[in-house]
PDB file of N, CA and C in Angstrom:
ATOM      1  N   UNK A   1       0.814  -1.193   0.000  1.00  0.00           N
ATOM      2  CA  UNK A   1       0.000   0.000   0.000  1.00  0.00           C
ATOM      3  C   UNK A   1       0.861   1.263   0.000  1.00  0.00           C
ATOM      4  N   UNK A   2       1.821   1.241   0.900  1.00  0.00           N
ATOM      5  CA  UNK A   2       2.514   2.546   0.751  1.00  0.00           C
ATOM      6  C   UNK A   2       3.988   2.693  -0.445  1.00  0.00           C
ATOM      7  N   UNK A   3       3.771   1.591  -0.901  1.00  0.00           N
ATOM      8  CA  UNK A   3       3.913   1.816  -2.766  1.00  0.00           C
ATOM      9  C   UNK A   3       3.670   2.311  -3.729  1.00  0.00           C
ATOM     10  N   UNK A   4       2.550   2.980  -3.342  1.00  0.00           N
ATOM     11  CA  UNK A   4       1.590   3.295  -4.247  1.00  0.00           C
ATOM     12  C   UNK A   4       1.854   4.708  -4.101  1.00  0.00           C
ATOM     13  N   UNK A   5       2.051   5.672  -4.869  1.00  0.00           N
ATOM     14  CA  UNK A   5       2.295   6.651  -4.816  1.00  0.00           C
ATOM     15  C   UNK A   5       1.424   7.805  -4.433  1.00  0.00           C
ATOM     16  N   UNK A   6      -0.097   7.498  -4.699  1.00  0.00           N
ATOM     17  CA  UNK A   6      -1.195   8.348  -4.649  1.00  0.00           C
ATOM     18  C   UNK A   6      -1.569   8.089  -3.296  1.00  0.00           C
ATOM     19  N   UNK A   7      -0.820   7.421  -2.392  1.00  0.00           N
ATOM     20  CA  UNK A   7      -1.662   7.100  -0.754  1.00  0.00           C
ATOM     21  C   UNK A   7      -0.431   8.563  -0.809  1.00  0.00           C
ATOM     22  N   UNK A   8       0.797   8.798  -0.687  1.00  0.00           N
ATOM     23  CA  UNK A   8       1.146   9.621  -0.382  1.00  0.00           C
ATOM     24  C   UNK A   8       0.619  10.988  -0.609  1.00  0.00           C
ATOM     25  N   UNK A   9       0.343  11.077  -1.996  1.00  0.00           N
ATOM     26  CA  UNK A   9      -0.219  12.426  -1.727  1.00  0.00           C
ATOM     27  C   UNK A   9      -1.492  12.746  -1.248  1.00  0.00           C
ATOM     28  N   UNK A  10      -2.286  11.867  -0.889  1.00  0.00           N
ATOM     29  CA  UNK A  10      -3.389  11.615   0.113  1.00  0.00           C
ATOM     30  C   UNK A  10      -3.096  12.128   1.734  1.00  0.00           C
ATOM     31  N   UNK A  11      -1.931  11.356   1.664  1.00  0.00           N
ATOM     32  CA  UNK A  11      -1.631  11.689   2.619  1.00  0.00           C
ATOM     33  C   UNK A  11      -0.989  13.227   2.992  1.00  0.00           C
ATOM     34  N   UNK A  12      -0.169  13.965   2.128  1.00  0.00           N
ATOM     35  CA  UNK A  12       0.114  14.985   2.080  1.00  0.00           C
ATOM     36  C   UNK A  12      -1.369  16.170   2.231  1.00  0.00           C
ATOM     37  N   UNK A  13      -1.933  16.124   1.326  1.00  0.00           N
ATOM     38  CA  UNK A  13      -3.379  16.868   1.352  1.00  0.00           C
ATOM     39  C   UNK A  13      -4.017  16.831   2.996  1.00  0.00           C
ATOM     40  N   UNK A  14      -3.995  15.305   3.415  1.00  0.00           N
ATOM     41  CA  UNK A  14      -4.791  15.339   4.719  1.00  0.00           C
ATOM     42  C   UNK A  14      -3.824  15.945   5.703  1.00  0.00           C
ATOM     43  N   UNK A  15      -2.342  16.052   5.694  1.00  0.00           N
ATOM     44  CA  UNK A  15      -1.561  16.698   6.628  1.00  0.00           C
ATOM     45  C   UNK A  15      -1.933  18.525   6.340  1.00  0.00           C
ATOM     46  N   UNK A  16      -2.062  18.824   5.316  1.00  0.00           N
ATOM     47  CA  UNK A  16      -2.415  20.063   5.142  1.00  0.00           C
ATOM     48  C   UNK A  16      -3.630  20.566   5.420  1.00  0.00           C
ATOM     49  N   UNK A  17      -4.854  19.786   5.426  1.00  0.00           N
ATOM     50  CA  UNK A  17      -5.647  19.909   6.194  1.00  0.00           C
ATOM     51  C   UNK A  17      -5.936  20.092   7.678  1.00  0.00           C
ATOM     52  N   UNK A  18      -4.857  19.285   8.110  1.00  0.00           N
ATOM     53  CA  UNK A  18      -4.887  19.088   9.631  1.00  0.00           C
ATOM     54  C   UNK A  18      -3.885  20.490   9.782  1.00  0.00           C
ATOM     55  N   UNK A  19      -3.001  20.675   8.971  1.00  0.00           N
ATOM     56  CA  UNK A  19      -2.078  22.062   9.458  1.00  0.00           C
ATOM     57  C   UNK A  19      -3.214  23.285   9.116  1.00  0.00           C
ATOM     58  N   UNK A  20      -4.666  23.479   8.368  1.00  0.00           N
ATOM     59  CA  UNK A  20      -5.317  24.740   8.303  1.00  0.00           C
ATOM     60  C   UNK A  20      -6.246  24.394   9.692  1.00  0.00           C
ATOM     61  N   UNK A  21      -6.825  23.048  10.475  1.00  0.00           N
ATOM     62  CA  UNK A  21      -7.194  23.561  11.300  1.00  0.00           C
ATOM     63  C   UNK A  21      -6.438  23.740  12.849  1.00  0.00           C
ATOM     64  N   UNK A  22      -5.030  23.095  12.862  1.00  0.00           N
ATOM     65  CA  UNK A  22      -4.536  23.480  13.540  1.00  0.00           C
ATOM     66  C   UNK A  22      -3.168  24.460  13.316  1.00  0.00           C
ATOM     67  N   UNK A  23      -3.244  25.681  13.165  1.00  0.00           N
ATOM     68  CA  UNK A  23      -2.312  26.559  12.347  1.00  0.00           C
ATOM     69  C   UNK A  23      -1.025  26.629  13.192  1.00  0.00           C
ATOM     70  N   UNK A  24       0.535  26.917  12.354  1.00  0.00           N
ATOM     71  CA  UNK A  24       1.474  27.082  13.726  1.00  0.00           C
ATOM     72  C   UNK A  24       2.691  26.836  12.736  1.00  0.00           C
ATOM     73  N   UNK A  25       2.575  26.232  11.520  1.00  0.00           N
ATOM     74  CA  UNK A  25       3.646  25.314  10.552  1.00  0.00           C
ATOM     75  C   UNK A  25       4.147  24.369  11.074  1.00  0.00           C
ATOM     76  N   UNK A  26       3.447  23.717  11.351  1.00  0.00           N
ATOM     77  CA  UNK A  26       3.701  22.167  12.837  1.00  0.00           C
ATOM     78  C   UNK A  26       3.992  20.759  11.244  1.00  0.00           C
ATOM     79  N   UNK A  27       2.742  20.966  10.890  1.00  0.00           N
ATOM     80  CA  UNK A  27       2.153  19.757  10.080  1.00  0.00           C
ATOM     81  C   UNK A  27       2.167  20.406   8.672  1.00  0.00           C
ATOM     82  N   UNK A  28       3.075  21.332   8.452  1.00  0.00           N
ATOM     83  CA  UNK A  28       2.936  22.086   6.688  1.00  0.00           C
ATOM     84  C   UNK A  28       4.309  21.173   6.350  1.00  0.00           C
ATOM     85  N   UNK A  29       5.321  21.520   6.824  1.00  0.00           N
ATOM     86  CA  UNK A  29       6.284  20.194   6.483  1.00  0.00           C
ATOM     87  C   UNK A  29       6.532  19.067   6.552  1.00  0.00           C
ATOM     88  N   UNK A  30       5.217  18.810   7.256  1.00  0.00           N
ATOM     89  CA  UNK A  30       5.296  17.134   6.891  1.00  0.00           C
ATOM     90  C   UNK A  30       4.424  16.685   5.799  1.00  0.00           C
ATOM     91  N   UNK A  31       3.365  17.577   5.582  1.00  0.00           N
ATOM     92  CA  UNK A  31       2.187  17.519   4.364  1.00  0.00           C
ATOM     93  C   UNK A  31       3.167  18.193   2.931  1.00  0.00           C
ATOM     94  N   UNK A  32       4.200  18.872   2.797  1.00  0.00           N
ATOM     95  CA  UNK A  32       5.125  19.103   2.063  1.00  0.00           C
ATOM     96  C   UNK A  32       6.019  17.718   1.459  1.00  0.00           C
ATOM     97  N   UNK A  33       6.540  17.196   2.725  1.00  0.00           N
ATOM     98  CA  UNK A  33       7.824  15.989   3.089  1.00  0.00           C
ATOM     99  C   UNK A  33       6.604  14.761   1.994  1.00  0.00           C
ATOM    100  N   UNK A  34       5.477  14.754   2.660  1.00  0.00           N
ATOM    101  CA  UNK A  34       4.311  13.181   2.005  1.00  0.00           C
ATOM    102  C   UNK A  34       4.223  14.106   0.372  1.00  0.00           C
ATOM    103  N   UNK A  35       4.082  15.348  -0.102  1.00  0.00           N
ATOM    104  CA  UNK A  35       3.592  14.919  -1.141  1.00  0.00           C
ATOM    105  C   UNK A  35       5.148  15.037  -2.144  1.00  0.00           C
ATOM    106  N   UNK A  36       6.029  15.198  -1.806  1.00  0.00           N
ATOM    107  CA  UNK A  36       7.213  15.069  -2.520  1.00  0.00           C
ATOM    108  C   UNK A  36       7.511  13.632  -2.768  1.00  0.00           C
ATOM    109  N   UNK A  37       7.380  13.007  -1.281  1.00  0.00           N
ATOM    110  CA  UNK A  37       7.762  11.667  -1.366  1.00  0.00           C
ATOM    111  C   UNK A  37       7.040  11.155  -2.906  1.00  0.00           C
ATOM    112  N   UNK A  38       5.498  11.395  -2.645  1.00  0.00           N
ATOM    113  CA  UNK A  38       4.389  10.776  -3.854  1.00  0.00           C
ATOM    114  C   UNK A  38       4.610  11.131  -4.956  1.00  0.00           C
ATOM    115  N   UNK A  39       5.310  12.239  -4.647  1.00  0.00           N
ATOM    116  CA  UNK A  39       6.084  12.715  -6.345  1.00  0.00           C
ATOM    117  C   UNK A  39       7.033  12.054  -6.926  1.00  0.00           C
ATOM    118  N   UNK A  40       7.971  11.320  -5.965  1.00  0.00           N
ATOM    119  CA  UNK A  40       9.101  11.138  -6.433  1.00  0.00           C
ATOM    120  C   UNK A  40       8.673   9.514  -6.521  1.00  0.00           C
ATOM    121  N   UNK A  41       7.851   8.929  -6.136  1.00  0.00           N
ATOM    122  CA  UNK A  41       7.464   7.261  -5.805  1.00  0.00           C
ATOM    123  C   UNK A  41       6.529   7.673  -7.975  1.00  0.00           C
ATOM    124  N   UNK A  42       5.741   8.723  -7.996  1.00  0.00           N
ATOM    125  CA  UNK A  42       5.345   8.744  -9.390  1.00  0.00           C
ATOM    126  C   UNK A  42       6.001   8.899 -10.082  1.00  0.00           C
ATOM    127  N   UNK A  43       7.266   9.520 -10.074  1.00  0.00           N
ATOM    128  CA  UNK A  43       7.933   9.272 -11.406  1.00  0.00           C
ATOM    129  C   UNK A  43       8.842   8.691 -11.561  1.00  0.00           C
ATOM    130  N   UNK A  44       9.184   7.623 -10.707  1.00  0.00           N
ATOM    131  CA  UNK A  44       9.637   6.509 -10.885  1.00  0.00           C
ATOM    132  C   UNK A  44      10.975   6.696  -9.946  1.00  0.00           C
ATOM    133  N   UNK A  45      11.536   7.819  -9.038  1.00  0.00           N
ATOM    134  CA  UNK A  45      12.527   8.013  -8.891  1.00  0.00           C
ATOM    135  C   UNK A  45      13.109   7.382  -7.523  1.00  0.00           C
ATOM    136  N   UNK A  46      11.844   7.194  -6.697  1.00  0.00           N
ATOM    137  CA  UNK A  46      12.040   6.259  -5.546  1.00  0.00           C
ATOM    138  C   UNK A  46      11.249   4.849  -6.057  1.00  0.00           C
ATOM    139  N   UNK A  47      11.958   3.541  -5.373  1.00  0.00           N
ATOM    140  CA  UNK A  47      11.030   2.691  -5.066  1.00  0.00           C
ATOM    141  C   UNK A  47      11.558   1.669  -3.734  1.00  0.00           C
ATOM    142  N   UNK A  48      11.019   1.118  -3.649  1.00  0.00           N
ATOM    143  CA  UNK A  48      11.985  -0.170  -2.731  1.00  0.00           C
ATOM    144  C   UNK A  48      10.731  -0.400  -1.176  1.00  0.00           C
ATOM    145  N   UNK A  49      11.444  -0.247  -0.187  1.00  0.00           N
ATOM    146  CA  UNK A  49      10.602  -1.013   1.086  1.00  0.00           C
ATOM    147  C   UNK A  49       9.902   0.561   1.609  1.00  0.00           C
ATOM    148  N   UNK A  50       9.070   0.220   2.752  1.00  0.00           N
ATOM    149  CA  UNK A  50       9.056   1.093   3.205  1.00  0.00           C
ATOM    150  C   UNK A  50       9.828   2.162   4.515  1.00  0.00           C
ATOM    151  N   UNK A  51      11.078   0.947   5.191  1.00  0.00           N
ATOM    152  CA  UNK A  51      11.536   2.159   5.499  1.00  0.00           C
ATOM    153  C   UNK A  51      12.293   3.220   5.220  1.00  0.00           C
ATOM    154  N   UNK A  52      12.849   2.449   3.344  1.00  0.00           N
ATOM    155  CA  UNK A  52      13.578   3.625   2.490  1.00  0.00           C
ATOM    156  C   UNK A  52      12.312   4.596   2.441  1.00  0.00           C
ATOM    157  N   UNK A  53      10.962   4.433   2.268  1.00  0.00           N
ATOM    158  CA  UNK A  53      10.268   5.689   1.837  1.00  0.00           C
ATOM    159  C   UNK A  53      10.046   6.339   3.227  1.00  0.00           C
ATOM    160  N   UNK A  54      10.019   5.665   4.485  1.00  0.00           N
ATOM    161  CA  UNK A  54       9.971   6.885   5.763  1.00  0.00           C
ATOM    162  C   UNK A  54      10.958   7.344   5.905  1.00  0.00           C
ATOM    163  N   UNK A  55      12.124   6.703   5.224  1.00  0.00           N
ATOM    164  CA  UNK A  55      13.762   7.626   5.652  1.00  0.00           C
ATOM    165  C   UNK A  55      13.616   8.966   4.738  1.00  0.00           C
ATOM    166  N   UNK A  56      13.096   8.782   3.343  1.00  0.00           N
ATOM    167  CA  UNK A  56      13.173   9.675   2.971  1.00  0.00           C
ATOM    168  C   UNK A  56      11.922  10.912   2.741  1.00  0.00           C
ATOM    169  N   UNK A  57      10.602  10.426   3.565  1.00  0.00           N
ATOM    170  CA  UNK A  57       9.530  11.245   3.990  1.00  0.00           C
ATOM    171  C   UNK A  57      10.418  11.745   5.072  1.00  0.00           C
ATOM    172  N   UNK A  58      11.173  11.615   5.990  1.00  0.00           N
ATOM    173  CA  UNK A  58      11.330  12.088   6.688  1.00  0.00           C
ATOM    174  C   UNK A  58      12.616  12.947   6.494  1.00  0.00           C
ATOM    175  N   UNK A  59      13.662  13.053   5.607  1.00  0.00           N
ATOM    176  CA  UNK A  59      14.528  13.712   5.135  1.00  0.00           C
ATOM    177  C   UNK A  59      13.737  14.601   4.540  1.00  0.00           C
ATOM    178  N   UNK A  60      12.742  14.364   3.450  1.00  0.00           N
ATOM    179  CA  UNK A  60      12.276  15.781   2.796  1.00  0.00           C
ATOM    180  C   UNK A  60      11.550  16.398   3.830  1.00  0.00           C
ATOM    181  N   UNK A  61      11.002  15.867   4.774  1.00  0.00           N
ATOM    182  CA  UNK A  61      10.060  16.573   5.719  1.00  0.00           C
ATOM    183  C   UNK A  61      10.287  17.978   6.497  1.00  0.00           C
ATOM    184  N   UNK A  62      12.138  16.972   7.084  1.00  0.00           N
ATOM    185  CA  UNK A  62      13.098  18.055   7.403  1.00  0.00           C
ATOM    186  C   UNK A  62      13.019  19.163   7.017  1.00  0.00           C
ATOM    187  N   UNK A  63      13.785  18.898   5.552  1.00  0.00           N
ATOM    188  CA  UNK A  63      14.252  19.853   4.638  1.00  0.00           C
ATOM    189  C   UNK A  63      13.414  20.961   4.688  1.00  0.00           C
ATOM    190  N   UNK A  64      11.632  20.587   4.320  1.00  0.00           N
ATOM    191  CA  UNK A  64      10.981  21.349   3.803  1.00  0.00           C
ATOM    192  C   UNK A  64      10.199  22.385   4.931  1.00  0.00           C
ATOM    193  N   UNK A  65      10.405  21.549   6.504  1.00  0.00           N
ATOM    194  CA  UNK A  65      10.269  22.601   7.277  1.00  0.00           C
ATOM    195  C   UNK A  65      11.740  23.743   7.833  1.00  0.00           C
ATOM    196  N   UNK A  66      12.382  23.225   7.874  1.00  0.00           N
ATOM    197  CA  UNK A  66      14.050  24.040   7.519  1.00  0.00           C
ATOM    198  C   UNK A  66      13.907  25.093   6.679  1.00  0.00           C
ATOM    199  N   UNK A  67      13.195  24.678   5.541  1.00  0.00           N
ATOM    200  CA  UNK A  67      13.378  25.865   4.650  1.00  0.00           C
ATOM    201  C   UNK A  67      12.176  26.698   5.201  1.00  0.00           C
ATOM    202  N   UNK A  68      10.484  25.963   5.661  1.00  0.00           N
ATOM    203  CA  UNK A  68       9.477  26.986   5.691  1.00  0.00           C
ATOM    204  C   UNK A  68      10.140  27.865   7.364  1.00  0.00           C
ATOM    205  N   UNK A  69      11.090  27.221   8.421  1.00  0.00           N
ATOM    206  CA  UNK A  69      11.144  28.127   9.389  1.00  0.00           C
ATOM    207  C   UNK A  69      11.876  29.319   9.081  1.00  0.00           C
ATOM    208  N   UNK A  70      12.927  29.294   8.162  1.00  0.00           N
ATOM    209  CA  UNK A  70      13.610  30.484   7.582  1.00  0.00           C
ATOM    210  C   UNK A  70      13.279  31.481   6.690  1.00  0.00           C
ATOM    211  N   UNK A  71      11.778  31.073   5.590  1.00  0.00           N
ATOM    212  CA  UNK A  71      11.100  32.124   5.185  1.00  0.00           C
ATOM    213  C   UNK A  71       9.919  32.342   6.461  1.00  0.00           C
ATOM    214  N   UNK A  72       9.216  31.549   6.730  1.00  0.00           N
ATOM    215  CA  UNK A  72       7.962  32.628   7.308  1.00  0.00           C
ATOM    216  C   UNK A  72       8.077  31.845   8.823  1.00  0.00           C
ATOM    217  N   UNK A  73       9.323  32.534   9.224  1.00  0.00           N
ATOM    218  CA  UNK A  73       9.594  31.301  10.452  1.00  0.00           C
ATOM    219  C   UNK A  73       9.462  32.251  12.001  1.00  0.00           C
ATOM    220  N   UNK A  74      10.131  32.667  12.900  1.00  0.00           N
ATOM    221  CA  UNK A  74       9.972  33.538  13.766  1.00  0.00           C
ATOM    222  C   UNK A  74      11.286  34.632  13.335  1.00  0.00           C
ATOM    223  N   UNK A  75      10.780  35.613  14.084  1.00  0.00           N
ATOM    224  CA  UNK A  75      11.506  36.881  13.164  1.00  0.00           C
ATOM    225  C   UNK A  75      11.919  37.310  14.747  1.00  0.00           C
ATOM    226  N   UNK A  76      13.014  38.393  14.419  1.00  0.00           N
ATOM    227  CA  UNK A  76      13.539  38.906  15.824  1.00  0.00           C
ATOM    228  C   UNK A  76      12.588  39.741  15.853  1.00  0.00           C
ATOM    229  N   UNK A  77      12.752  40.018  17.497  1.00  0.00           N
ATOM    230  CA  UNK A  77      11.898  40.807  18.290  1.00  0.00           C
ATOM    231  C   UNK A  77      10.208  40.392  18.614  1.00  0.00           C
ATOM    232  N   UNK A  78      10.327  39.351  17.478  1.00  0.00           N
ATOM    233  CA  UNK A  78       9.212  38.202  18.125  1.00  0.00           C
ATOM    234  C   UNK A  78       8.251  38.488  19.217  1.00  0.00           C
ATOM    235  N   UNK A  79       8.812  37.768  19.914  1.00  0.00           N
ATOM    236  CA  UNK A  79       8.812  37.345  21.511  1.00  0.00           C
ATOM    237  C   UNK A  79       9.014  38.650  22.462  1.00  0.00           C
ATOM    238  N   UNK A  80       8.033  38.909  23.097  1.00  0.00           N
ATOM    239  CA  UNK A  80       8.169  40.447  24.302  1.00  0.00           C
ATOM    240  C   UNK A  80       8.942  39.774  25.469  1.00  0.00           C
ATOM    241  N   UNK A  81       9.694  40.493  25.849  1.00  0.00           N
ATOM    242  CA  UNK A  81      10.606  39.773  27.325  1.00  0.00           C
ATOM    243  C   UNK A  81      10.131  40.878  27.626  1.00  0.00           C
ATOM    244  N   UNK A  82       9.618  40.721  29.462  1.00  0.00           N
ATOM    245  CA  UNK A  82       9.450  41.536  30.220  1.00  0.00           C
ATOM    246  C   UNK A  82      10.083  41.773  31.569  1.00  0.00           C
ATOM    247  N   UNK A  83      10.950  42.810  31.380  1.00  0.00           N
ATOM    248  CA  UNK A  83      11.972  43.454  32.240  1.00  0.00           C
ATOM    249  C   UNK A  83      11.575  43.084  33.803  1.00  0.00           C
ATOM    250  N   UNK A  84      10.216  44.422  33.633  1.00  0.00           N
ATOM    251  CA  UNK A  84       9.755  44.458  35.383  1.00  0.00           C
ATOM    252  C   UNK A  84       8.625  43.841  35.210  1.00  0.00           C
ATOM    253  N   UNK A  85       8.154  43.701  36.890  1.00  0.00           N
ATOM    254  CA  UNK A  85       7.004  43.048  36.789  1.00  0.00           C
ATOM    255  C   UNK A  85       6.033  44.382  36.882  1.00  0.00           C
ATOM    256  N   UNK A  86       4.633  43.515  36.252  1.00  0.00           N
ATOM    257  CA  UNK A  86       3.562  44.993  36.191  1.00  0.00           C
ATOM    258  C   UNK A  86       3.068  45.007  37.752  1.00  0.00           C
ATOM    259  N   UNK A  87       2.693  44.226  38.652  1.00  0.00           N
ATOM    260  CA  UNK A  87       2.925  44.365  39.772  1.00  0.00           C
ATOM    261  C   UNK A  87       3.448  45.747  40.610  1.00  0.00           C
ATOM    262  N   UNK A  88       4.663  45.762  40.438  1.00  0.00           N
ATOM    263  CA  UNK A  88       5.873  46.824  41.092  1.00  0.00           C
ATOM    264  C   UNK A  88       5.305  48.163  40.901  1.00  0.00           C
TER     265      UNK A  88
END
């Protein structure tokens, strides 16, 4: 089954689903990582067992959140640190 190239991008779509209702870029690189994999299982460029295809769902997965934290990832000044307390 996970030969089949179209469970992956099934699977990619439903990770992207699950990343619009839970928003954060948690689950955008892994719904990225599944539909590359399905890309690459369709054109013939992967094949073999499946833990060559989770080694390499999970290498592109990496990759592809690596790259989404460095474009739309956290930016300086982000995060408020607070000196004093409002208290005082």
């Amino acid at each position: 089954m996970w030969n089949v190239w179209w469970v992956w991008i099934v699977a990619g779509f439903a990770l992207g689903v699950l990343e619009i209702l839970a928003p954060g870029y948690i689950f955008l690189g892994f719904a990225m990582g599944a539909l590359l994999t399905g890309v690459l299982l369709g054109f013939g460029v992967l094949g073999g067992s499946l833990p060559l295809l989770l080694m390499v769902f999970a290498v592109l997965s990496l990759i592809t959140w690596l790259i989404l934290r460095r474009v739309v990832g956290v930016t300086k000044g982000q995060a408020k640190i607070w000196h004093k307390d409002i208290n005082d």
